[in-house]
C-alpha atoms as a PDB file:
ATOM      1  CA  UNK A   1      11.484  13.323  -0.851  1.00  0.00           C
ATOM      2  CA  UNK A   2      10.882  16.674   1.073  1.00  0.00           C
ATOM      3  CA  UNK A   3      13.926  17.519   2.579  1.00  0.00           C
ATOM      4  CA  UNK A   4      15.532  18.660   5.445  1.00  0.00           C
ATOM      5  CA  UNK A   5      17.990  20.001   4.789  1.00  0.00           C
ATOM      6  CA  UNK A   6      14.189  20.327   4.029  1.00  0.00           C
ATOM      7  CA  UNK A   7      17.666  18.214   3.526  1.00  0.00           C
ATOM      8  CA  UNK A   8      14.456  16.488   3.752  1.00  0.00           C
ATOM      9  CA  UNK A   9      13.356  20.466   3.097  1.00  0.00           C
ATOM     10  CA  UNK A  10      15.819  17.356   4.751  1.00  0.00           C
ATOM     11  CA  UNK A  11      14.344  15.249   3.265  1.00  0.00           C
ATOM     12  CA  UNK A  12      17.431  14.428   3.881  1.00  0.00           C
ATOM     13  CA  UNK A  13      22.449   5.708   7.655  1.00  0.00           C
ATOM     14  CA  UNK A  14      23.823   3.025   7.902  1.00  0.00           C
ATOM     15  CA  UNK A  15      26.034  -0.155   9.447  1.00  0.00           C
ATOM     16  CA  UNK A  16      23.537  -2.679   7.613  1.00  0.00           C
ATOM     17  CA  UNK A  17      19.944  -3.736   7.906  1.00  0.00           C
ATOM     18  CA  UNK A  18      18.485  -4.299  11.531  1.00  0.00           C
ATOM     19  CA  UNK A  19      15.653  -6.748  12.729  1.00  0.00           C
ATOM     20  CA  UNK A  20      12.388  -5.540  13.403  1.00  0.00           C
ATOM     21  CA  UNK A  21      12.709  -6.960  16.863  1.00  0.00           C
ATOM     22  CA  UNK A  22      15.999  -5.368  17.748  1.00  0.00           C
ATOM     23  CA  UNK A  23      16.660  -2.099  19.123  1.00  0.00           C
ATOM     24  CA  UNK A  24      20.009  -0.583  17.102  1.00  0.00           C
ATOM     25  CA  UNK A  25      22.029   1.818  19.125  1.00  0.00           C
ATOM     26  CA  UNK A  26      25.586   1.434  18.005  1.00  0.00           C
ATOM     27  CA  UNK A  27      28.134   2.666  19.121  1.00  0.00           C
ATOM     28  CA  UNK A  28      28.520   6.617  18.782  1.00  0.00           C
ATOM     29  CA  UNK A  29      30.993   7.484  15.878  1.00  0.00           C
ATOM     30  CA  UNK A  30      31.425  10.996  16.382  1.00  0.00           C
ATOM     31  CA  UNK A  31      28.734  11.515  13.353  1.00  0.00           C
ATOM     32  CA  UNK A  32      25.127  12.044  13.818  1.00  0.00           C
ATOM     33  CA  UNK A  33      25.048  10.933   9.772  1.00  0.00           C
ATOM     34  CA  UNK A  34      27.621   9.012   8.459  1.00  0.00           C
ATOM     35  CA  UNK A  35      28.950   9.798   5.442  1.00  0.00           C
ATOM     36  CA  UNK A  36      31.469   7.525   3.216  1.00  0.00           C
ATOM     37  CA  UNK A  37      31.289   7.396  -0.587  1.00  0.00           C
ATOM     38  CA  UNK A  38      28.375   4.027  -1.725  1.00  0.00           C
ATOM     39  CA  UNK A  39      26.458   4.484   1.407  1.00  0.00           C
ATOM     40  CA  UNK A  40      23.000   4.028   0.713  1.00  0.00           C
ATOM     41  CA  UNK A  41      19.255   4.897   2.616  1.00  0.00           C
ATOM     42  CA  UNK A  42      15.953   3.898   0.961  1.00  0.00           C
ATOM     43  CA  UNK A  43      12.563   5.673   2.498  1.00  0.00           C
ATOM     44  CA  UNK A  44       9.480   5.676   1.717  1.00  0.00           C
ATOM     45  CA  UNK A  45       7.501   8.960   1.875  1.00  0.00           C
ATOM     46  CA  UNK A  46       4.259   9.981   2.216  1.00  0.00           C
ATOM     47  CA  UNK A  47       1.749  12.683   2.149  1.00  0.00           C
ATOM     48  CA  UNK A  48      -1.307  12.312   4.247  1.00  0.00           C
ATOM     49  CA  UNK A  49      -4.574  13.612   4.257  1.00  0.00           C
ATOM     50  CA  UNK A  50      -5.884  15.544   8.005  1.00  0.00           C
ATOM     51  CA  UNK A  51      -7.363  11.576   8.717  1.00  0.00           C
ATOM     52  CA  UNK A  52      -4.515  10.319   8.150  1.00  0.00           C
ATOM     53  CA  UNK A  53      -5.371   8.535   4.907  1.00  0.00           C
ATOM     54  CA  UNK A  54      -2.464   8.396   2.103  1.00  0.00           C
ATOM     55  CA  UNK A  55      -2.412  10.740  -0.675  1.00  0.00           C
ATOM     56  CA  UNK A  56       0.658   9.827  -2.362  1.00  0.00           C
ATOM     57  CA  UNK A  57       3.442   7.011  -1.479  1.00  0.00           C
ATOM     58  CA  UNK A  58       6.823   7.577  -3.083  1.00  0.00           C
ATOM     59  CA  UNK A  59      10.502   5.791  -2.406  1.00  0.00           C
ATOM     60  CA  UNK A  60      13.609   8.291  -2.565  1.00  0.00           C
ATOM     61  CA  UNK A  61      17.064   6.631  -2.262  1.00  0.00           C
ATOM     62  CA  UNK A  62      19.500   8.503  -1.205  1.00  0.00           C
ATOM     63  CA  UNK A  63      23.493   7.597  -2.005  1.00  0.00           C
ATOM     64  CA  UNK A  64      26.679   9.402  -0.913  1.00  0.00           C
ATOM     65  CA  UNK A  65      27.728   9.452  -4.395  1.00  0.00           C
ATOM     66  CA  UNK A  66      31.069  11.117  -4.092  1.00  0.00           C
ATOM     67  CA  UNK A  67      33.680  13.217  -2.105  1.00  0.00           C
ATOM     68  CA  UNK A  68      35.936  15.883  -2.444  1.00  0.00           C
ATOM     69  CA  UNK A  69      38.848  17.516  -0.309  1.00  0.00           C
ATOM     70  CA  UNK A  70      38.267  21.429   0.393  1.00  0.00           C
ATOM     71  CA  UNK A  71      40.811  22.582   2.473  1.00  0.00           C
ATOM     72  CA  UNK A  72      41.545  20.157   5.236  1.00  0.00           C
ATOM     73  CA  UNK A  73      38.098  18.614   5.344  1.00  0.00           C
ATOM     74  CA  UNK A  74      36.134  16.461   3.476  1.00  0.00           C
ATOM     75  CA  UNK A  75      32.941  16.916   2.073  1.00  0.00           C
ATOM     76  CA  UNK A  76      30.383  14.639   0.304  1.00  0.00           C
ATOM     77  CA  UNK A  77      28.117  15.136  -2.735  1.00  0.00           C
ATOM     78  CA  UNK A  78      24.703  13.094  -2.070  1.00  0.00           C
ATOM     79  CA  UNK A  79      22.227  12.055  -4.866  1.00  0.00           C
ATOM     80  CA  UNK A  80      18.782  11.481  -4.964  1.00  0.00           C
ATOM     81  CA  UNK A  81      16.874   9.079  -6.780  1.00  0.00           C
ATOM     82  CA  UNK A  82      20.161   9.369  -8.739  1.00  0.00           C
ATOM     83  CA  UNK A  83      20.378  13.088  -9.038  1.00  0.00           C
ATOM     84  CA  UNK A  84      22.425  15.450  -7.530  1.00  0.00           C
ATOM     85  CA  UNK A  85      20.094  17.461  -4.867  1.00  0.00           C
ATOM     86  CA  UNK A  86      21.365  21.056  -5.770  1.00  0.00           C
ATOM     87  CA  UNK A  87      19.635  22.974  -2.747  1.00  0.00           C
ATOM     88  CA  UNK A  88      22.164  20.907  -0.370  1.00  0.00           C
ATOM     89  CA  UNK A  89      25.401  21.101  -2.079  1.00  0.00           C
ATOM     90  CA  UNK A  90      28.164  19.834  -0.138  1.00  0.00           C
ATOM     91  CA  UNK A  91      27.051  18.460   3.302  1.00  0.00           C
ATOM     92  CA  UNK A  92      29.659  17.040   5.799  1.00  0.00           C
ATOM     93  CA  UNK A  93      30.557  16.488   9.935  1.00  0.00           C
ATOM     94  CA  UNK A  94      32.367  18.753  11.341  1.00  0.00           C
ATOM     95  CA  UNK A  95      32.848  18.467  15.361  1.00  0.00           C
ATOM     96  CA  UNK A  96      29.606  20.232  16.357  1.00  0.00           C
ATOM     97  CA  UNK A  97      27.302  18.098  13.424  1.00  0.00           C
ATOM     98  CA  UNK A  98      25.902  18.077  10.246  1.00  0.00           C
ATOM     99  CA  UNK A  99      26.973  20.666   8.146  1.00  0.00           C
ATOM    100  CA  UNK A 100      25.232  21.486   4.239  1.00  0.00           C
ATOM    101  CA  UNK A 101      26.410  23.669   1.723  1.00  0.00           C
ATOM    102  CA  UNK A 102      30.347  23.120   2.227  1.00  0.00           C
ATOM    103  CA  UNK A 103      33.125  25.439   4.128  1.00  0.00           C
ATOM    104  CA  UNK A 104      30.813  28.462   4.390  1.00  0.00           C
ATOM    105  CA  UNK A 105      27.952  26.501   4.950  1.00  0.00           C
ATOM    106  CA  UNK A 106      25.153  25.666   7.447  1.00  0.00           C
ATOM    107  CA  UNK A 107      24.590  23.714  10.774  1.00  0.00           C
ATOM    108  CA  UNK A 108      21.683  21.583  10.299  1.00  0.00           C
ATOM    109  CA  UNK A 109      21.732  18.910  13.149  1.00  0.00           C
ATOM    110  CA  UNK A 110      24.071  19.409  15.944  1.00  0.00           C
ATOM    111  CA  UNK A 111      25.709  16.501  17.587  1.00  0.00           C
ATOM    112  CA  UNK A 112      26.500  15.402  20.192  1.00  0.00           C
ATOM    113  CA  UNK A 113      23.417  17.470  21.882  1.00  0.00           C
ATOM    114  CA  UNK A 114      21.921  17.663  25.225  1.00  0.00           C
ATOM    115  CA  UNK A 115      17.772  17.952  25.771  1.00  0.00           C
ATOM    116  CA  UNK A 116      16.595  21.058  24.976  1.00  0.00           C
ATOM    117  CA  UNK A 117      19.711  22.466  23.205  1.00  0.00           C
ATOM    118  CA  UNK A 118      18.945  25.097  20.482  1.00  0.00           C
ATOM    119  CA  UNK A 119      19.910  25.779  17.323  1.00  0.00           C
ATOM    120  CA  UNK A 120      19.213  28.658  14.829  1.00  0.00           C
ATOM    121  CA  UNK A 121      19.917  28.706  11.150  1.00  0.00           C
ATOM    122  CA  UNK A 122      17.889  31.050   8.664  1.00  0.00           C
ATOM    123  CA  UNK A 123      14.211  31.172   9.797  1.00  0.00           C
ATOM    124  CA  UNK A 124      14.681  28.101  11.278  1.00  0.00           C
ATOM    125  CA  UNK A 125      14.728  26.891  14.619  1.00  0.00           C
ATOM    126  CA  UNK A 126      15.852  23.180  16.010  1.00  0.00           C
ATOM    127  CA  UNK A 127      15.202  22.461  19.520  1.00  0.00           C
ATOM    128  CA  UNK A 128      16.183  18.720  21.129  1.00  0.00           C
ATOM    129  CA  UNK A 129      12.936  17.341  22.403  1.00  0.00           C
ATOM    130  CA  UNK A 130      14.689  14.345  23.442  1.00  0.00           C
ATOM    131  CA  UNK A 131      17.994  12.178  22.646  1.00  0.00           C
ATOM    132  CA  UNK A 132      16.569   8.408  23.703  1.00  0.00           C
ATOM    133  CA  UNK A 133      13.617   7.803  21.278  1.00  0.00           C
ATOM    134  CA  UNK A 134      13.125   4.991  20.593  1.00  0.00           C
ATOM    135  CA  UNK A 135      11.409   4.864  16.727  1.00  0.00           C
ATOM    136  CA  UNK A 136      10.464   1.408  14.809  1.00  0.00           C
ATOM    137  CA  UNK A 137      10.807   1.679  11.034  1.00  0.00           C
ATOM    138  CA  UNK A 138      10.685  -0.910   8.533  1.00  0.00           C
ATOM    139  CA  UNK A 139      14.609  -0.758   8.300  1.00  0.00           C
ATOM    140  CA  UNK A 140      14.273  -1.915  12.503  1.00  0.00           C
ATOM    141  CA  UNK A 141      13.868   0.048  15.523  1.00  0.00           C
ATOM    142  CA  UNK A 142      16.101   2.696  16.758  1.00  0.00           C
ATOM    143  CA  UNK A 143      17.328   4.976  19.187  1.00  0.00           C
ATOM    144  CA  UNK A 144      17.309   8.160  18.402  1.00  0.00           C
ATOM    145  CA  UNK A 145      17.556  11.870  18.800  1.00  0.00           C
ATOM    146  CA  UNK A 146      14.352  13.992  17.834  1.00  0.00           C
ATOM    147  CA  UNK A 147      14.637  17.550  16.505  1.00  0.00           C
ATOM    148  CA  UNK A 148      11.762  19.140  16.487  1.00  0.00           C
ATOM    149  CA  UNK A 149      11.983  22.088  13.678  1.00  0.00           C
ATOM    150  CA  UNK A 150      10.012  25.443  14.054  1.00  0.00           C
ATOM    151  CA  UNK A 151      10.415  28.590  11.747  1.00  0.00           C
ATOM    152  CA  UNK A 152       9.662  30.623   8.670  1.00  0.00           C
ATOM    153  CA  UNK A 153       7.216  32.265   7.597  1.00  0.00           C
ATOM    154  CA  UNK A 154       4.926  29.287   6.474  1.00  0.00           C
ATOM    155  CA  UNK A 155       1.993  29.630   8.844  1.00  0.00           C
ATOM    156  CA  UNK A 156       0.759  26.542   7.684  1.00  0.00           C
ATOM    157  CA  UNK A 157       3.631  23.787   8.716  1.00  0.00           C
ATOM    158  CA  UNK A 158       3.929  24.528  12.161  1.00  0.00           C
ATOM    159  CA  UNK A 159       6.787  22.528  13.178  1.00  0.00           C
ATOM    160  CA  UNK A 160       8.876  19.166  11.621  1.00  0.00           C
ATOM    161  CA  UNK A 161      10.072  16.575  13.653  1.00  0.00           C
ATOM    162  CA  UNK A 162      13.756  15.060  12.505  1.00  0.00           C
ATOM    163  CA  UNK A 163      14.627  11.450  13.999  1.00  0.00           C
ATOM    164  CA  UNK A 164      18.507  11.031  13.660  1.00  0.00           C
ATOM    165  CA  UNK A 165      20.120   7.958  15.186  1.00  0.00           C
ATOM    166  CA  UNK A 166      24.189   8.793  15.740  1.00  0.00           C
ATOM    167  CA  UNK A 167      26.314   6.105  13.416  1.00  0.00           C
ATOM    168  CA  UNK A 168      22.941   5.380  11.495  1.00  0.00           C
ATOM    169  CA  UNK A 169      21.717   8.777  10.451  1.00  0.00           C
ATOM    170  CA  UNK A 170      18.305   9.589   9.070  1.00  0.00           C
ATOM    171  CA  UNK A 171      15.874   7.792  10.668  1.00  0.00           C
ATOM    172  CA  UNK A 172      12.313   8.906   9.893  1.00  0.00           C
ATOM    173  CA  UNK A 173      10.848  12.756   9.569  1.00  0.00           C
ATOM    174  CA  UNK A 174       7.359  13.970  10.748  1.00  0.00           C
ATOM    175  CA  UNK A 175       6.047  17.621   8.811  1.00  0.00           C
ATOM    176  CA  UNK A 176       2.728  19.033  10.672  1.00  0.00           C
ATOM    177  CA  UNK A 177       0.429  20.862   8.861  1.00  0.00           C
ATOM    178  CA  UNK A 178      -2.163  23.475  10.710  1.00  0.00           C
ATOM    179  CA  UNK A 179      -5.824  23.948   8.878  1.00  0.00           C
ATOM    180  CA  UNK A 180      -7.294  27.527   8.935  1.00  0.00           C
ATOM    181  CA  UNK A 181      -9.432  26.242  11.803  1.00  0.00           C
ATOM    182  CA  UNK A 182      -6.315  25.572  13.489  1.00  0.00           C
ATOM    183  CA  UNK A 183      -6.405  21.454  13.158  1.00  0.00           C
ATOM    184  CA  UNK A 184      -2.683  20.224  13.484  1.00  0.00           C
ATOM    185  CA  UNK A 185      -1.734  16.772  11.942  1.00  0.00           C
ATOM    186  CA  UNK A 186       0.998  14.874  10.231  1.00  0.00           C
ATOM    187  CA  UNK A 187       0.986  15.900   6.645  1.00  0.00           C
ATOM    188  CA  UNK A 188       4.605  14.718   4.991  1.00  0.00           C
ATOM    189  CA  UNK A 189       5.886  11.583   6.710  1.00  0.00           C
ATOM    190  CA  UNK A 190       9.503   9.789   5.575  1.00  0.00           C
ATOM    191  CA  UNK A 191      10.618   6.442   7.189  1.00  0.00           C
ATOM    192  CA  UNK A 192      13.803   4.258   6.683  1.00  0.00           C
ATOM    193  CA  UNK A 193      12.846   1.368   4.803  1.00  0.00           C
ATOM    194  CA  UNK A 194      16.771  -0.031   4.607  1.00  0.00           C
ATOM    195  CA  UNK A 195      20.207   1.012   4.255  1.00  0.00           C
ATOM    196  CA  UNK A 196      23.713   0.220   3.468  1.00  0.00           C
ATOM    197  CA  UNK A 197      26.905   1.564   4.809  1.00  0.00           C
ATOM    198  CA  UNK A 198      30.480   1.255   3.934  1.00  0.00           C
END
């Protein structure tokens, strides 16, 4: 899974399975992604072709597979497909959001945010395009907060959207790619498929 943190390249939830007709919005725990040791997401990703057409399908779980006390805070070491994802390190919330790499770290996805807030880390930029989306997955449909990612030096993938529900987490991810002739269309696209939290 391409991951944000690009943890998709984020790429990367969480109180138990919705329905497809149900909207989840529970109740805000103070964490845009939850984190407790044997929580579990399952996506599906795929890369498209400029009609749209799949190139590849691939599943990526993603577990919280352990935690660890640095200082007073605690911090949470994920795995994918049942390896540790090295690029991310330690991720954790902190009161401002999500937070990769441990201590010294990164800001990744702010919370709680207001439309249009702005956040800068490396080459990247996140702006809030809005914080009441509403996005249907197969896991159910949610509301959500949409980061939209610009930055680097990568001419080609314009801009990322990020779909984070607060108490649920990673919802689904959008990555745009721009053709020479200047063409922009969803290239990389991660959904929820179903998840498990402790």
């Amino acid at each position: 899974m391409k991951w944000l943190f690009c943890l998709l390249p984020l790429v990367m939830l969480f109180i138990g399975c919705g329905e497809d007709d149900k909207v989840m919005n529970p109740t805000p725990t103070g964490q845009i992604w939850p984190l407790t040791v044997g929580n579990e997401w399952i996506y599906e990703d795929r890369e498209l072709d400029s009609a749209g057409n799949p190139i590849r399908v691939d599943t990526t779980v993603i577990l919280v597979d352990k935690d660890t006390l640095i200082g007073n805070e605690r911090w949470y070491i994920i795995t994918t497909n049942g390896v540790r994802y090295q690029e991310i390190g330690l991720i954790g919330n902190r009161g401002d959001g999500l937070w990769q790499g441990g201590p010294s770290g990164t800001l990744v996805f702010r919370y709680p945010v207001t439309i249009s807030d702005t956040l800068v880390f490396g080459e990247n930029t996140a702006t809030i395009e809005s914080i009441h989306d509403t996005v249907t997955v197969p896991a159910g449909t949610f509301v959500c907060i949409n980061y939209k990612w610009t930055g680097g030096d990568d001419s080609e993938r314009p801009y990322q959207f990020h779909y984070m529900s607060p108490s649920v987490g990673f919802i689904k991810a959008e990555e745009f790619h721009e053709t020479g002739s200047g063409y922009i269309y969803p290239y990389y696209r991660t959904v929820l498929i179903s998840y498990q939290l402790h």
